[in-house]
PDB file of N, CA and C in Angstrom:
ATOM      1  N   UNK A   1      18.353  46.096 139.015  1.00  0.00           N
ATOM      2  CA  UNK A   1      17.519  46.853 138.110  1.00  0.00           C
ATOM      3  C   UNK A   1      17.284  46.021 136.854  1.00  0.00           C
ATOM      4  N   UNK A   2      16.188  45.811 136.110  1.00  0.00           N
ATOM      5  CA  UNK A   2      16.094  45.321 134.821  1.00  0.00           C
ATOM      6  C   UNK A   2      15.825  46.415 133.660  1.00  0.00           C
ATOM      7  N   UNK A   3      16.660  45.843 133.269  1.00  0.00           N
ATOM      8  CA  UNK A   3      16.887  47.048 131.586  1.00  0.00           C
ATOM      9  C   UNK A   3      16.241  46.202 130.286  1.00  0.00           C
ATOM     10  N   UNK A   4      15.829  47.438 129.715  1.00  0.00           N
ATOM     11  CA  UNK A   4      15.048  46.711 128.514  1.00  0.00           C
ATOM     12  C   UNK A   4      16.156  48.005 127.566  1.00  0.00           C
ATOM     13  N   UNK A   5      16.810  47.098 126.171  1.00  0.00           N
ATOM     14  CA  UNK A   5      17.763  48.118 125.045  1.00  0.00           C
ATOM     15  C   UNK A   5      16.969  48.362 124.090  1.00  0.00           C
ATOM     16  N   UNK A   6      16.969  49.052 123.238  1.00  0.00           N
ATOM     17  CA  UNK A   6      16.732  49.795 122.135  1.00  0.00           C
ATOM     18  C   UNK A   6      17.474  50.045 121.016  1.00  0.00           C
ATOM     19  N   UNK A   7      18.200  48.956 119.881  1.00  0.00           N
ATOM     20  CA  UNK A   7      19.057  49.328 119.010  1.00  0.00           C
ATOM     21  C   UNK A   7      18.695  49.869 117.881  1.00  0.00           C
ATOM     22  N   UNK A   8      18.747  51.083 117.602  1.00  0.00           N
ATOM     23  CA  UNK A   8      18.210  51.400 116.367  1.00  0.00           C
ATOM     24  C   UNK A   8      19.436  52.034 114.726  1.00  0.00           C
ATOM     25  N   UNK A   9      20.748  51.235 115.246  1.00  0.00           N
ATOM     26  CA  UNK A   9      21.917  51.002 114.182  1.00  0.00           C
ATOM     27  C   UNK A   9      22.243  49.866 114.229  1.00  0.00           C
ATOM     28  N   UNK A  10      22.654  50.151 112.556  1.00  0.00           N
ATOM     29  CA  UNK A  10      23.270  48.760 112.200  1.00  0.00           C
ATOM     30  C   UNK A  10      24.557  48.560 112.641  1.00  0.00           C
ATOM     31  N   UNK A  11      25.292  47.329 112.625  1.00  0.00           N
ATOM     32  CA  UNK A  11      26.744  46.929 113.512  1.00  0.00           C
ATOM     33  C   UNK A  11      27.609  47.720 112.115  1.00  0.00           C
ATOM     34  N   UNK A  12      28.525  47.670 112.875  1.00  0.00           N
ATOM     35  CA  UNK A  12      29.590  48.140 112.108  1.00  0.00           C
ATOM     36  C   UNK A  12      29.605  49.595 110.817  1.00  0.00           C
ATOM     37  N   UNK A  13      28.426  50.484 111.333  1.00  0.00           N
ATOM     38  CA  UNK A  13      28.691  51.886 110.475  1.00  0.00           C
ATOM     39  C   UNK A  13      28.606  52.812 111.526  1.00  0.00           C
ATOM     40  N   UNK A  14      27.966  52.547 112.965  1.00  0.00           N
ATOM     41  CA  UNK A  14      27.929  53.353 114.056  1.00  0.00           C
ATOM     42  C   UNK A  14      28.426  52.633 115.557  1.00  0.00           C
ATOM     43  N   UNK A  15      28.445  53.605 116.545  1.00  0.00           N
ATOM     44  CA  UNK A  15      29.416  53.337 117.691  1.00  0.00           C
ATOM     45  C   UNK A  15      27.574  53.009 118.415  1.00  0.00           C
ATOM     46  N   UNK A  16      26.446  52.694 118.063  1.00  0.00           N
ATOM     47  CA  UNK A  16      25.755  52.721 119.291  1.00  0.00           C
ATOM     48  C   UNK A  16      25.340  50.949 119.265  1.00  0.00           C
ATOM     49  N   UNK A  17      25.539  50.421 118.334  1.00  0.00           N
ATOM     50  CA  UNK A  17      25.711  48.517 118.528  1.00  0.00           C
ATOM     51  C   UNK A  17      26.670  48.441 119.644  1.00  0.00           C
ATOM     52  N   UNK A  18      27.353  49.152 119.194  1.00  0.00           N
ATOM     53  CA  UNK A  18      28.669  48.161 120.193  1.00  0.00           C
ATOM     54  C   UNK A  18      28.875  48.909 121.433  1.00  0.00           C
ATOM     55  N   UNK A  19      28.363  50.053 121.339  1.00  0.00           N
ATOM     56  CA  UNK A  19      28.026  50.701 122.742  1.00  0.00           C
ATOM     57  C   UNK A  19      26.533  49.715 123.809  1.00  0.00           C
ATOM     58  N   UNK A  20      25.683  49.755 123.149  1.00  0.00           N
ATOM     59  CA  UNK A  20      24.624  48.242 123.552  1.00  0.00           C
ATOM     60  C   UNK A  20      24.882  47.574 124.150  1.00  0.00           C
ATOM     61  N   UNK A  21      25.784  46.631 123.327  1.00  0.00           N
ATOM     62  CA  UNK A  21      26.291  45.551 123.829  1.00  0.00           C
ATOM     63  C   UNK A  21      27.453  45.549 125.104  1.00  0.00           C
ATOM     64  N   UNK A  22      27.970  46.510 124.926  1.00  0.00           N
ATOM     65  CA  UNK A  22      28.957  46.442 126.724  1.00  0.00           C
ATOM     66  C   UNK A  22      27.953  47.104 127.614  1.00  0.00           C
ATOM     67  N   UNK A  23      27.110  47.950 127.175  1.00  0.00           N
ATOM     68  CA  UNK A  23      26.238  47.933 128.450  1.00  0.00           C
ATOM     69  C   UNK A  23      25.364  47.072 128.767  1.00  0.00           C
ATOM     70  N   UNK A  24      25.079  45.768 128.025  1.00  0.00           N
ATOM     71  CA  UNK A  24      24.187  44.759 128.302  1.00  0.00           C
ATOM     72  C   UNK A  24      25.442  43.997 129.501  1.00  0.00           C
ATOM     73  N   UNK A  25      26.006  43.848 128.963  1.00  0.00           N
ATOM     74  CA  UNK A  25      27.197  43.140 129.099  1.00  0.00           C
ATOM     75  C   UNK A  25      27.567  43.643 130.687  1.00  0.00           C
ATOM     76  N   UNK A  26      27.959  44.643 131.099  1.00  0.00           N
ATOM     77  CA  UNK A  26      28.039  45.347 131.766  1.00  0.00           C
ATOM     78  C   UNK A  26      27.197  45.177 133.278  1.00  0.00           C
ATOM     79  N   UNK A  27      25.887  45.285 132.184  1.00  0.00           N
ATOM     80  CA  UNK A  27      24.723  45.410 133.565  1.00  0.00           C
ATOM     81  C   UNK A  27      24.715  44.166 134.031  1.00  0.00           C
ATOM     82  N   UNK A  28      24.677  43.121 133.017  1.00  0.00           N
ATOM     83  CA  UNK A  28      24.314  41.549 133.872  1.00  0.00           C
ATOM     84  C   UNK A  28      25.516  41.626 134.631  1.00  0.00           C
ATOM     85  N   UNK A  29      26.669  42.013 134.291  1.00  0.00           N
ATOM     86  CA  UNK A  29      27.979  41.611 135.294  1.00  0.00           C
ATOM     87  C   UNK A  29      27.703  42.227 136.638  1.00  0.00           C
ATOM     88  N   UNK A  30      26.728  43.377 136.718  1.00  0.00           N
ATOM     89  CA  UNK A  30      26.729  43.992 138.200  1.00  0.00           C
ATOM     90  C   UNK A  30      25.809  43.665 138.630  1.00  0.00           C
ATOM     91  N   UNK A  31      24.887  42.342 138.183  1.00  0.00           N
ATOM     92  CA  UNK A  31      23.894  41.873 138.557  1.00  0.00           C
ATOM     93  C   UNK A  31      22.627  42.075 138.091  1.00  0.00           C
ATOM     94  N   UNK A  32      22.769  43.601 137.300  1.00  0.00           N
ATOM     95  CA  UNK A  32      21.167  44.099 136.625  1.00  0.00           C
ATOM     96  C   UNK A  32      20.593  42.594 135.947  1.00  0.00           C
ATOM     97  N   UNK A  33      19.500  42.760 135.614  1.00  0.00           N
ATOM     98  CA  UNK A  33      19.350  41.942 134.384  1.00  0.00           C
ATOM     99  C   UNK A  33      18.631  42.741 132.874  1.00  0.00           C
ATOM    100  N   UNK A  34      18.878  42.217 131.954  1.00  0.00           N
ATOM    101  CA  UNK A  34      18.697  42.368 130.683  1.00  0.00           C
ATOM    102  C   UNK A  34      17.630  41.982 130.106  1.00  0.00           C
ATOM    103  N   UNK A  35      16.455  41.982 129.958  1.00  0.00           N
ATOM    104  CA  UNK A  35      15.747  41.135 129.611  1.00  0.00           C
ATOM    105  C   UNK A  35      15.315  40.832 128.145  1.00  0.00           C
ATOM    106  N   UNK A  36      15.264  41.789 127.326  1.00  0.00           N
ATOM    107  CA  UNK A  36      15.102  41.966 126.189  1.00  0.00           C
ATOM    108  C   UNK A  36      16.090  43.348 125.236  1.00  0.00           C
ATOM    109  N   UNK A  37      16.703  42.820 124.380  1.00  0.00           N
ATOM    110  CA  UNK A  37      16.852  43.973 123.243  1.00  0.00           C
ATOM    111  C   UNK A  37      16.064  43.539 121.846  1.00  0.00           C
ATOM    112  N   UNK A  38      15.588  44.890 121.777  1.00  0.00           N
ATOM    113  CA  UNK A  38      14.995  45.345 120.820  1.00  0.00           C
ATOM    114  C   UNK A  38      15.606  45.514 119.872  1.00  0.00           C
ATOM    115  N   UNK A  39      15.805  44.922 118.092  1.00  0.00           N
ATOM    116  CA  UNK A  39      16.334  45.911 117.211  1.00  0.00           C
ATOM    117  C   UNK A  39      15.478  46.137 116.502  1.00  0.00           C
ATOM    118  N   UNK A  40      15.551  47.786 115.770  1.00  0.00           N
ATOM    119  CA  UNK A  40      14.389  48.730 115.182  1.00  0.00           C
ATOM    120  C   UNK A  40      14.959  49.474 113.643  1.00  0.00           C
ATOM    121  N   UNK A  41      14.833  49.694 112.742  1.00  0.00           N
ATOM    122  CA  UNK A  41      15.012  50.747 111.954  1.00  0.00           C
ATOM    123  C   UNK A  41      16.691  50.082 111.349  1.00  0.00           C
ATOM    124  N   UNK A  42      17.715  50.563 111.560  1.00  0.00           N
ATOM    125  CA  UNK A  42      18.983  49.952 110.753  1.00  0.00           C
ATOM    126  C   UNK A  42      19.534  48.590 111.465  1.00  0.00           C
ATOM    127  N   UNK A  43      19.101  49.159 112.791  1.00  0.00           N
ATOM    128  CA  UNK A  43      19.467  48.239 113.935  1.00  0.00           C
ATOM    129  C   UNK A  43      19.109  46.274 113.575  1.00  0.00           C
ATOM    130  N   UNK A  44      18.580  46.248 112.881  1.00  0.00           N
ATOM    131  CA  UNK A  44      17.793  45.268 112.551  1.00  0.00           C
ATOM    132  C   UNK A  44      18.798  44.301 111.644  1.00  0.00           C
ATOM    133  N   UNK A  45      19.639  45.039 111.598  1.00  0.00           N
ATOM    134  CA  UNK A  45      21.170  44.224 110.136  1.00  0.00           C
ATOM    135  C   UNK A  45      21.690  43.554 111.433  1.00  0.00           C
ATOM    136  N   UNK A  46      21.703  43.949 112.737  1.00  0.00           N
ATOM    137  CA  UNK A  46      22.163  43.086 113.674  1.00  0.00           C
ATOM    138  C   UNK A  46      22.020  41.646 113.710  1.00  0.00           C
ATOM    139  N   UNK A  47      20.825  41.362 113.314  1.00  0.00           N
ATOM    140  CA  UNK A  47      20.558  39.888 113.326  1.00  0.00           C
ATOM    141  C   UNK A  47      20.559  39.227 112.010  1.00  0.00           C
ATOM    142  N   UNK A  48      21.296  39.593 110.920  1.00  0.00           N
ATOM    143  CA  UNK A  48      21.441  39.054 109.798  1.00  0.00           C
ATOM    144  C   UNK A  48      22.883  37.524 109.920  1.00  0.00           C
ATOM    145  N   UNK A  49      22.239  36.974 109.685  1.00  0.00           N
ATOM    146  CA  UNK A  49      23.169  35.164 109.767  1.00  0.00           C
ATOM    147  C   UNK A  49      24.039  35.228 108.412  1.00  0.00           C
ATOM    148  N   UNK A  50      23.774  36.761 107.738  1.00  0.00           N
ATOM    149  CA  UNK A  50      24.841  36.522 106.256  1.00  0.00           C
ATOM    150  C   UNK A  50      26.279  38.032 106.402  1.00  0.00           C
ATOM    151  N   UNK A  51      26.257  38.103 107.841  1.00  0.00           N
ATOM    152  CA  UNK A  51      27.292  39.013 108.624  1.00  0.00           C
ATOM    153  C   UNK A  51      28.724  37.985 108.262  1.00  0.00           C
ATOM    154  N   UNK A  52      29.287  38.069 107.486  1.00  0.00           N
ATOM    155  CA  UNK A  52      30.871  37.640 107.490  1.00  0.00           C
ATOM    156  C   UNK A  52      32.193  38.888 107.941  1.00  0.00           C
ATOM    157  N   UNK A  53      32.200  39.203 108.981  1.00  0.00           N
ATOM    158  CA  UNK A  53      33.624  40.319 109.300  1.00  0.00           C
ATOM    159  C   UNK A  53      34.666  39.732 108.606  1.00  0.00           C
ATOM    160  N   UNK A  54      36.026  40.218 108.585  1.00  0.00           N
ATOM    161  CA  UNK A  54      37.052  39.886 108.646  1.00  0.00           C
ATOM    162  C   UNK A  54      37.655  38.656 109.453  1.00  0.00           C
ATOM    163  N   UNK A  55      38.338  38.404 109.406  1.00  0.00           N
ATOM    164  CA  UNK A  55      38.747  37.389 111.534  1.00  0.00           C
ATOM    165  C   UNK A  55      39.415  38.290 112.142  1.00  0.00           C
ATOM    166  N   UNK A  56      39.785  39.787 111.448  1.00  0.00           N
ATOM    167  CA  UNK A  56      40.644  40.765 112.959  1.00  0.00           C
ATOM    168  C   UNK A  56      39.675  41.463 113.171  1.00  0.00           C
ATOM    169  N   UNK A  57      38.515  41.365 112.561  1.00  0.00           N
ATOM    170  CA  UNK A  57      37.373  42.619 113.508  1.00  0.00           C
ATOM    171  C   UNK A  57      35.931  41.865 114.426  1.00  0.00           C
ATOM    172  N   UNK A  58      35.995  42.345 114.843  1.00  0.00           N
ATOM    173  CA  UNK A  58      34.812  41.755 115.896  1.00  0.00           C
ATOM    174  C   UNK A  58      33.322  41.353 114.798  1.00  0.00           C
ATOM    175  N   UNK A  59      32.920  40.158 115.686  1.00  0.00           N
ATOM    176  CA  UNK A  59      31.891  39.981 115.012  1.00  0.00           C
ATOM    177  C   UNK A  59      30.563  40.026 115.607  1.00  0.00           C
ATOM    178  N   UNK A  60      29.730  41.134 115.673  1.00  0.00           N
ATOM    179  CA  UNK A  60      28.797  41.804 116.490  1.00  0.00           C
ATOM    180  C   UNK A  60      27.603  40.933 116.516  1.00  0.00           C
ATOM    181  N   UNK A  61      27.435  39.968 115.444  1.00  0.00           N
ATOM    182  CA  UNK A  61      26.101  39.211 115.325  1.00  0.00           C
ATOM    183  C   UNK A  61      25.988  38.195 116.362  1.00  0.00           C
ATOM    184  N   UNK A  62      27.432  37.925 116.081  1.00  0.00           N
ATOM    185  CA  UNK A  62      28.041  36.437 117.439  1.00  0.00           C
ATOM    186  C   UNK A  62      27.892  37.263 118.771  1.00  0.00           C
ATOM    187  N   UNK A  63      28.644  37.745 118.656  1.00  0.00           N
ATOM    188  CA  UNK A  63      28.292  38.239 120.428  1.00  0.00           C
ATOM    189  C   UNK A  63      26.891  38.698 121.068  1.00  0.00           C
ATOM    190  N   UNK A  64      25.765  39.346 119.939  1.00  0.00           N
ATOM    191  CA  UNK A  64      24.600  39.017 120.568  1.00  0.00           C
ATOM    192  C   UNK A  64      23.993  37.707 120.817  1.00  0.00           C
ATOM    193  N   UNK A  65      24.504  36.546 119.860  1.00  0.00           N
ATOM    194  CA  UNK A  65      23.791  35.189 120.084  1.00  0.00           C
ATOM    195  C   UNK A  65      24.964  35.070 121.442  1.00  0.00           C
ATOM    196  N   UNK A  66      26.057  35.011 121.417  1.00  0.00           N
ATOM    197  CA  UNK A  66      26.805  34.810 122.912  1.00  0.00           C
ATOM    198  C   UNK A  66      25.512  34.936 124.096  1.00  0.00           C
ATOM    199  N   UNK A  67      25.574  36.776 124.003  1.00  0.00           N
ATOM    200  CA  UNK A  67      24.968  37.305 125.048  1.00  0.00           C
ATOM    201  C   UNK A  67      23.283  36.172 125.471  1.00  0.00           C
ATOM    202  N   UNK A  68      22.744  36.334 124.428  1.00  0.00           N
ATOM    203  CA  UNK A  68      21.663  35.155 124.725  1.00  0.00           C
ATOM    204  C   UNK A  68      21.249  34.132 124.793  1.00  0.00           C
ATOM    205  N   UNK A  69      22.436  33.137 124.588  1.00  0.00           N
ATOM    206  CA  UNK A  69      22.744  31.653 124.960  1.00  0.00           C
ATOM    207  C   UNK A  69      22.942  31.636 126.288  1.00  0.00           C
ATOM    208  N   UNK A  70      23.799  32.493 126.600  1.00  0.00           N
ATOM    209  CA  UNK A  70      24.960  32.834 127.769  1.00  0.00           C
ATOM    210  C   UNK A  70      23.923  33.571 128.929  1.00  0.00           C
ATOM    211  N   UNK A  71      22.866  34.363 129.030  1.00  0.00           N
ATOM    212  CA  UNK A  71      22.380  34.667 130.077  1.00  0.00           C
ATOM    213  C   UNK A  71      20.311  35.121 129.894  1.00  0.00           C
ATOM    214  N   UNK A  72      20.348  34.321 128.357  1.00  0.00           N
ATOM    215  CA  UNK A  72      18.642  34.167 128.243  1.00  0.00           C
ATOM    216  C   UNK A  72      17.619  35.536 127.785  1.00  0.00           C
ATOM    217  N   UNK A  73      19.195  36.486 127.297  1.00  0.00           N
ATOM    218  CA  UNK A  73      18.700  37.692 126.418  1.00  0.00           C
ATOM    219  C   UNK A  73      17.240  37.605 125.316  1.00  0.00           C
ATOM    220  N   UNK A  74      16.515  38.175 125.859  1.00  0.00           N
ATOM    221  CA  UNK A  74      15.586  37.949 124.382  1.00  0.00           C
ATOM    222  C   UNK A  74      15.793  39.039 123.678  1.00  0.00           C
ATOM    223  N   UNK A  75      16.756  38.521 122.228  1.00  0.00           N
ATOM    224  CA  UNK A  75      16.417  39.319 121.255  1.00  0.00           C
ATOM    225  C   UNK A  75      15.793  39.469 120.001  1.00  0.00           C
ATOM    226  N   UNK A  76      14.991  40.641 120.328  1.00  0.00           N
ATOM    227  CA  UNK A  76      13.657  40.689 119.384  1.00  0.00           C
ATOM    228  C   UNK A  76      14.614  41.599 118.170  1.00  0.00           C
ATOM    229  N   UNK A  77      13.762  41.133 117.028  1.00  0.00           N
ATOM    230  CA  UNK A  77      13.936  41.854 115.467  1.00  0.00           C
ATOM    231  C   UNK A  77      12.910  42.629 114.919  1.00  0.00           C
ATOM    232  N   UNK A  78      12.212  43.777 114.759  1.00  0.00           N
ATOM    233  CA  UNK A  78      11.159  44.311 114.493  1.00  0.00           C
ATOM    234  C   UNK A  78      10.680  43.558 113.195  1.00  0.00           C
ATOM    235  N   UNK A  79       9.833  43.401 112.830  1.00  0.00           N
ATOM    236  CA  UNK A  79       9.481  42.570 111.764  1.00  0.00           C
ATOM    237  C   UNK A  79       9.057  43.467 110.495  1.00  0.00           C
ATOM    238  N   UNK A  80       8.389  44.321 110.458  1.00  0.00           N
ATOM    239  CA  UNK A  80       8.166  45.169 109.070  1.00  0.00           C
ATOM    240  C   UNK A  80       9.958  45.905 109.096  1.00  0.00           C
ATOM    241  N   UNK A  81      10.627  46.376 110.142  1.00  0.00           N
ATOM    242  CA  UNK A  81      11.852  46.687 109.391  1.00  0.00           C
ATOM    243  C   UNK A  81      12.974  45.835 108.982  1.00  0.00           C
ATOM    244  N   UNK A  82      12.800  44.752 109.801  1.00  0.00           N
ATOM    245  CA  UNK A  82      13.410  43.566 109.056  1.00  0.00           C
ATOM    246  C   UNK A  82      13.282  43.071 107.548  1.00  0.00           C
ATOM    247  N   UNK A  83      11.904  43.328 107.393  1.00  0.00           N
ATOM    248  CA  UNK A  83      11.260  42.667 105.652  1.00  0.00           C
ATOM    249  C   UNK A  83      12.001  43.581 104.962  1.00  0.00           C
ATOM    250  N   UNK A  84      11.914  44.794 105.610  1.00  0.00           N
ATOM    251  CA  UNK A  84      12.417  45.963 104.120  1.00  0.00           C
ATOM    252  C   UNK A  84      13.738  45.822 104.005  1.00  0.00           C
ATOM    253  N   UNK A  85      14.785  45.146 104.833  1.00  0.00           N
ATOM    254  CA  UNK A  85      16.421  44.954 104.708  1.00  0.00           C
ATOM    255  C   UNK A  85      16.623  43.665 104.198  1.00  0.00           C
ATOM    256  N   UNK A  86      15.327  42.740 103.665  1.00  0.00           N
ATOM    257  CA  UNK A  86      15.915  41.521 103.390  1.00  0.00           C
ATOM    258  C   UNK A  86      15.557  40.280 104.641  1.00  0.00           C
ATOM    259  N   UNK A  87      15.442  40.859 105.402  1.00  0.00           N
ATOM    260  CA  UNK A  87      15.644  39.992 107.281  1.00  0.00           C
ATOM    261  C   UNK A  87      15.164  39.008 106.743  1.00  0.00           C
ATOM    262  N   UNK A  88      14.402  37.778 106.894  1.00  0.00           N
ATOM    263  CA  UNK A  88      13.472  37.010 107.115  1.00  0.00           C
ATOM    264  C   UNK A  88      14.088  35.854 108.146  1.00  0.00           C
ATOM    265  N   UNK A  89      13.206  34.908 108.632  1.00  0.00           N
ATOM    266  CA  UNK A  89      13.580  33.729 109.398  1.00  0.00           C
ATOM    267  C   UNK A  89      14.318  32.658 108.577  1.00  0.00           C
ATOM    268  N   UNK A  90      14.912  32.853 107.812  1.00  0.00           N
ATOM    269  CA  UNK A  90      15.756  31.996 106.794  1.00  0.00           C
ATOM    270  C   UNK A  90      17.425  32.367 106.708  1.00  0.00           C
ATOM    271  N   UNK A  91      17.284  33.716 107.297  1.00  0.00           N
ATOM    272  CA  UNK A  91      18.435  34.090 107.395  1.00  0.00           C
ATOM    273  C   UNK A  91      19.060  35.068 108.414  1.00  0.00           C
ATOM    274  N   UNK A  92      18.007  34.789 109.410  1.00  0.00           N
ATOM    275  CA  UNK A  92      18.596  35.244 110.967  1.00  0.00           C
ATOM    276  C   UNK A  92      19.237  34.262 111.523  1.00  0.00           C
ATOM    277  N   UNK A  93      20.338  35.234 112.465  1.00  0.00           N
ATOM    278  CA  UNK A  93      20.958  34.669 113.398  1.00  0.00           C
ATOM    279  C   UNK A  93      20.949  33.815 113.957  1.00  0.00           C
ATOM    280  N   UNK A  94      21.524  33.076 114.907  1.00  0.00           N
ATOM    281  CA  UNK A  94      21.022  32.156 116.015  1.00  0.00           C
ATOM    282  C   UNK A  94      20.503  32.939 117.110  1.00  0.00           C
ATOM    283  N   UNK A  95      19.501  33.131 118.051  1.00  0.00           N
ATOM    284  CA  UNK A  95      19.401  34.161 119.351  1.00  0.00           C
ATOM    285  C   UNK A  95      18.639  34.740 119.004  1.00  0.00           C
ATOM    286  N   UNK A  96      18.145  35.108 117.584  1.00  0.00           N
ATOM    287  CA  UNK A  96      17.356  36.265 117.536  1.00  0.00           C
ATOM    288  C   UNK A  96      15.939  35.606 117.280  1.00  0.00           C
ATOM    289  N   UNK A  97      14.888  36.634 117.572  1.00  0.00           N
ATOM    290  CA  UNK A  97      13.535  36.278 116.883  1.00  0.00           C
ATOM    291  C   UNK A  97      12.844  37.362 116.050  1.00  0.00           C
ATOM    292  N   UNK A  98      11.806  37.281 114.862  1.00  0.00           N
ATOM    293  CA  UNK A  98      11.313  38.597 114.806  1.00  0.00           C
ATOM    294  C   UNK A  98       9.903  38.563 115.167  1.00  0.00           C
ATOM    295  N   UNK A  99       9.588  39.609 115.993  1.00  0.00           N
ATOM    296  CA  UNK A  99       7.960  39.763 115.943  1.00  0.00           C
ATOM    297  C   UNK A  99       8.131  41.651 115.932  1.00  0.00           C
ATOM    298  N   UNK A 100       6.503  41.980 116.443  1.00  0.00           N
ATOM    299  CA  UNK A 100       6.658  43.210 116.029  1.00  0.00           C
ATOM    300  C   UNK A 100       6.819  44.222 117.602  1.00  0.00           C
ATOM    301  N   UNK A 101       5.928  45.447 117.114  1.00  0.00           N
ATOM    302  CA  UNK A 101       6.620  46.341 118.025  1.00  0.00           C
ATOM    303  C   UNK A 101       6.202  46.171 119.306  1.00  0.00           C
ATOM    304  N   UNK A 102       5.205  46.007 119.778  1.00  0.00           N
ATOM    305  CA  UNK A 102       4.310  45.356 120.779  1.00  0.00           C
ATOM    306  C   UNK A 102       5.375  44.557 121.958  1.00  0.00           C
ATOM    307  N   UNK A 103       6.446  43.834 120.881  1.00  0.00           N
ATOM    308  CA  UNK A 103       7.415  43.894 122.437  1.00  0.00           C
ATOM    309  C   UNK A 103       8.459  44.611 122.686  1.00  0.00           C
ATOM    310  N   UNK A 104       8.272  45.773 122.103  1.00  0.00           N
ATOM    311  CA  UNK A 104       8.963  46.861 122.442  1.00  0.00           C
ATOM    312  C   UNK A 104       8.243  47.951 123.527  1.00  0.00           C
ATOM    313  N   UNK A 105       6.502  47.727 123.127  1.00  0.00           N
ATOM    314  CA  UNK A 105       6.194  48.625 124.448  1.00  0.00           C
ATOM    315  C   UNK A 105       6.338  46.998 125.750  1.00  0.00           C
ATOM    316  N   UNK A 106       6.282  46.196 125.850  1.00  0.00           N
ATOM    317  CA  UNK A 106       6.135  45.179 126.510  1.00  0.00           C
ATOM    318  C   UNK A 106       7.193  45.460 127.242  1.00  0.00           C
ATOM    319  N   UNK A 107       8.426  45.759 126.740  1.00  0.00           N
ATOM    320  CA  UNK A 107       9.595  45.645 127.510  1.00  0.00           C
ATOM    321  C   UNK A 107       9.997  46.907 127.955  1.00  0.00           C
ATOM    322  N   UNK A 108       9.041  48.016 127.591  1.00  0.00           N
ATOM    323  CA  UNK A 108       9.284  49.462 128.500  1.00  0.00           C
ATOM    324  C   UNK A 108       8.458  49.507 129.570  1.00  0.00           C
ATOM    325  N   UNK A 109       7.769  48.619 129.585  1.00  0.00           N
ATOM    326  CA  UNK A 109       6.227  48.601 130.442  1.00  0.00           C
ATOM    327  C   UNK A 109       7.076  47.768 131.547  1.00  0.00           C
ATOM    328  N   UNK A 110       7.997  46.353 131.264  1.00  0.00           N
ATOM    329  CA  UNK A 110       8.064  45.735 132.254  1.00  0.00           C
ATOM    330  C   UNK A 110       9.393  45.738 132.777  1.00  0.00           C
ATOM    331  N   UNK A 111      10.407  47.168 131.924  1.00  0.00           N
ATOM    332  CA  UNK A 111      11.940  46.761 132.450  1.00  0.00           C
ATOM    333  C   UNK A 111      11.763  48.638 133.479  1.00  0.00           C
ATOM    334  N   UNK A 112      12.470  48.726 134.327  1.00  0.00           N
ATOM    335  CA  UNK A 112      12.831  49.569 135.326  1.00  0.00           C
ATOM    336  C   UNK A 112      13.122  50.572 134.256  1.00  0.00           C
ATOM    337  N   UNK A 113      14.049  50.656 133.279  1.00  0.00           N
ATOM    338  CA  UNK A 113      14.808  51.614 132.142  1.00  0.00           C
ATOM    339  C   UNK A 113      14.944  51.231 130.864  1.00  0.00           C
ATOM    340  N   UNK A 114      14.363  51.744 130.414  1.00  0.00           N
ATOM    341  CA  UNK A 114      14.534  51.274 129.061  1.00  0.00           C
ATOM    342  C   UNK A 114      15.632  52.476 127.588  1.00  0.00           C
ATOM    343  N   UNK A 115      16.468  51.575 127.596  1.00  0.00           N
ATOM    344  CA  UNK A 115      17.756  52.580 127.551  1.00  0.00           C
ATOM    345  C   UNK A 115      17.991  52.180 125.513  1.00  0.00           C
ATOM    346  N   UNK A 116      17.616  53.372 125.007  1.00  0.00           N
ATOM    347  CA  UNK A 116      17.997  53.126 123.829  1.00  0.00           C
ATOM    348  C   UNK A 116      19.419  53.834 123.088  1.00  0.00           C
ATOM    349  N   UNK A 117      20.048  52.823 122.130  1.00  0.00           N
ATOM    350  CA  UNK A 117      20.832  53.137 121.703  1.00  0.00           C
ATOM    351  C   UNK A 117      21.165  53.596 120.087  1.00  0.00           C
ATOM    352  N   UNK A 118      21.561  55.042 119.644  1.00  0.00           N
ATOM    353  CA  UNK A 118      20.864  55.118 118.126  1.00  0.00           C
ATOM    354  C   UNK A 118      20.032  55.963 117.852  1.00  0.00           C
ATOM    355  N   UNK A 119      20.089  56.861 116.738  1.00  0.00           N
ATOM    356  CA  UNK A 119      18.813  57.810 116.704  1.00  0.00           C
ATOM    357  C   UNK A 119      17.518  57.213 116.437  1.00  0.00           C
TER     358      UNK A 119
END
């Protein structure tokens, strides 16, 4: 099956980032594939490159660049909600890109389920 995600929280104030990510995680392990996550609305702090955790807490930014080094995840950054948090291409992640919503219908149009996580 190919899944297209939907993150619409930021890492570390809600359980639906890190819920995302083991089901991305998850699906490629049973063979699904992943093709794109989307982040939208808070979700979008996901791809910030100025994420410093602790070293005892997980670091949610890394494991999405993991996930898309590691099996060719495209992850998209919405671009007008990115501008309003600061986002820009100067200070995203590694893995991530921003464009706009257009590949968000792109990737409901072309994944089997498109499974969002987040109000």
């Amino acid at each position: 099956m190919k899944f297209g995600i939907l993150v619409n929280e930021g890492p570390y104030t809600h359980q639906a980032t890190d819920t995302a990510y083991q089901f991305a995680k998850a699906a490629i392990d049973k063979g699904h594939s992943v093709d794109r996550v989307f982040f939208y609305h808070d979700g979008v702090n996901n791809s910030s490159a100025l994420t410093e955790p602790p070293q005892d807490d997980r670091n949610i930014v890394a494991r999405w660049t993991k996930l898309a080094e590691e099996h060719g995840v495209d992850l998209v950054v919405c671009v007008a909600a990115a501008l309003r948090r600061g986002i820009k291409d100067d200070n995203l992640a590694a893995g991530f890109r921003i464009s706009g919503l257009g590949q968000l219908v792109e990737s409901g149009i072309q994944s089997d389920r498109l499974v969002v996580f987040g109000d």
